[in-house]
Protein backbone atom coordinates (compact mmCIF):
# COMPACT_ATOMS: atom_id res chain seq x y z
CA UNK A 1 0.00 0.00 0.00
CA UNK A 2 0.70 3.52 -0.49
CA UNK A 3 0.28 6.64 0.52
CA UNK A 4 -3.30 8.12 -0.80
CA UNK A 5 -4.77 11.46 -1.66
CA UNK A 6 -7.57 12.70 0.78
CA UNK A 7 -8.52 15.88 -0.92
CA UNK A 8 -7.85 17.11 -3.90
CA UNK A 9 -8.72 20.95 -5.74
CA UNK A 10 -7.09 23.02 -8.58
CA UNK A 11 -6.68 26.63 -7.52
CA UNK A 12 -5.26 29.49 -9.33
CA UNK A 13 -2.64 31.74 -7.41
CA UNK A 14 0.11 34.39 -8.98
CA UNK A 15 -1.24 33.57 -12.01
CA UNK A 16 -0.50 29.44 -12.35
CA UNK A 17 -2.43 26.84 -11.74
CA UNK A 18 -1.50 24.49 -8.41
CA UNK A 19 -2.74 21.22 -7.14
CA UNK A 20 -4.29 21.69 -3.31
CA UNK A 21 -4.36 18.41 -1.71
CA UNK A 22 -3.77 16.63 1.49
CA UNK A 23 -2.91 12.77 2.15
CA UNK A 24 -3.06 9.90 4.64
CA UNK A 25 -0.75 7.04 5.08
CA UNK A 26 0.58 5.10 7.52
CA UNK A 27 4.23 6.95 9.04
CA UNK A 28 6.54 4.69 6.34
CA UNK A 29 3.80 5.65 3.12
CA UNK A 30 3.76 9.09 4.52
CA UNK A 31 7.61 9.67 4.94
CA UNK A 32 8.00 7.89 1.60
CA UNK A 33 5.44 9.93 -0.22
CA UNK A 34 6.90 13.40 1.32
CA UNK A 35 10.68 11.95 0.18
CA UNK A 36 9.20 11.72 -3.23
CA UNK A 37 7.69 15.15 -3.85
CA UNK A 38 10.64 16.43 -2.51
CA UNK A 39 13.01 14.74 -4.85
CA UNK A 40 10.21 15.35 -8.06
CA UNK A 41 9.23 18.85 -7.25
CA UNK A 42 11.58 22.14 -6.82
CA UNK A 43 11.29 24.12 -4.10
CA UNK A 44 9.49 26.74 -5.79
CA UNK A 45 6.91 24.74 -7.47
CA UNK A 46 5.60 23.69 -4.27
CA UNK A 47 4.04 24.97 -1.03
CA UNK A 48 2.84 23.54 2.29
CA UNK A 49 0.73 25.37 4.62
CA UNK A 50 1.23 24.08 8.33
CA UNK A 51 -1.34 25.54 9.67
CA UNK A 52 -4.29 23.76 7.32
CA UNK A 53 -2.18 20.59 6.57
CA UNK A 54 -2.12 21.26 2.85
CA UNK A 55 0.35 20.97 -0.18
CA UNK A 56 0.12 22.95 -2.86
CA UNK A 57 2.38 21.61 -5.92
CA UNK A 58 2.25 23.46 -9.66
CA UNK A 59 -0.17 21.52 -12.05
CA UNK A 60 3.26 21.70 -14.27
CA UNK A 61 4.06 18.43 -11.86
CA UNK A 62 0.85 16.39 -12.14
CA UNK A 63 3.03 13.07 -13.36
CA UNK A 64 5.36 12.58 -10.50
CA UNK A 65 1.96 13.37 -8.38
CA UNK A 66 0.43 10.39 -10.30
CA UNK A 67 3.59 8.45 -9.60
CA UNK A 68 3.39 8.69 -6.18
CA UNK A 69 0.18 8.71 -4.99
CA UNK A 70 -1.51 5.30 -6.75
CA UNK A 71 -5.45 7.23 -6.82
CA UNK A 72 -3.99 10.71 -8.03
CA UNK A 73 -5.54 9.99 -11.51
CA UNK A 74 -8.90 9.15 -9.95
CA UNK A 75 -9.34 12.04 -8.08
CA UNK A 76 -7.74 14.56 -10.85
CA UNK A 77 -10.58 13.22 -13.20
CA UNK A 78 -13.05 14.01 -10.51
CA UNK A 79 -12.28 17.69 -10.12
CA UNK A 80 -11.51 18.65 -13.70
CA UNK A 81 -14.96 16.63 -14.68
CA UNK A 82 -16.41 18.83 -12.21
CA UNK A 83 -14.35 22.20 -13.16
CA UNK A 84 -15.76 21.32 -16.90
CA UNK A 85 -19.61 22.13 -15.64
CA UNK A 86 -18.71 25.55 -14.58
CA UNK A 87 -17.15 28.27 -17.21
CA UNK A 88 -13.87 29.59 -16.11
CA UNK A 89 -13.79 33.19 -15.18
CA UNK A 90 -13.51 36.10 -18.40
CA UNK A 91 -14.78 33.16 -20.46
């Protein structure tokens, strides 16, 4: 087993788009999952926010997200079939 997404939203901040999400795991699937971002995402591309318990990574890095969290896919079809209901903004 892995570690799995919980939550999962696409928001738009300083103009890019970012994966919002938070995860569960047990301490090994969590520490392993955390290791991973780390080594796939820079720095800059990603954002956690200790006070709500959420990442925010750039949607520039959705395939090492779907690499290391095995229902990634399932929940980014979810949203963006949900997001595809609504028009964007200026649209």
């Amino acid at each position: 087993m892995s570690a799995t997404v919980l939550e999962l939203e696409i928001v738009t901040e300083g103009g890019a788009r970012w994966f919002e999400f938070t995860w569960t795991g047990d301490a090994v699937e969590w520490r392993e999952a955390l290791d991973a971002i780390k080594a796939s995402v820079p720095p800059e591309a990603r954002q956690f926010d200790p006070e709500t318990k959420r990442w925010k990574v750039r949607e520039d890095y959705e395939a090492p997200l779907s690499r290391i969290f095995n229902n990634f896919d399932t929940f980014l079809d979810s949203v963006r079939s949900q997001l595809s209901l609504f028009p964007e903004e200026g649209a």
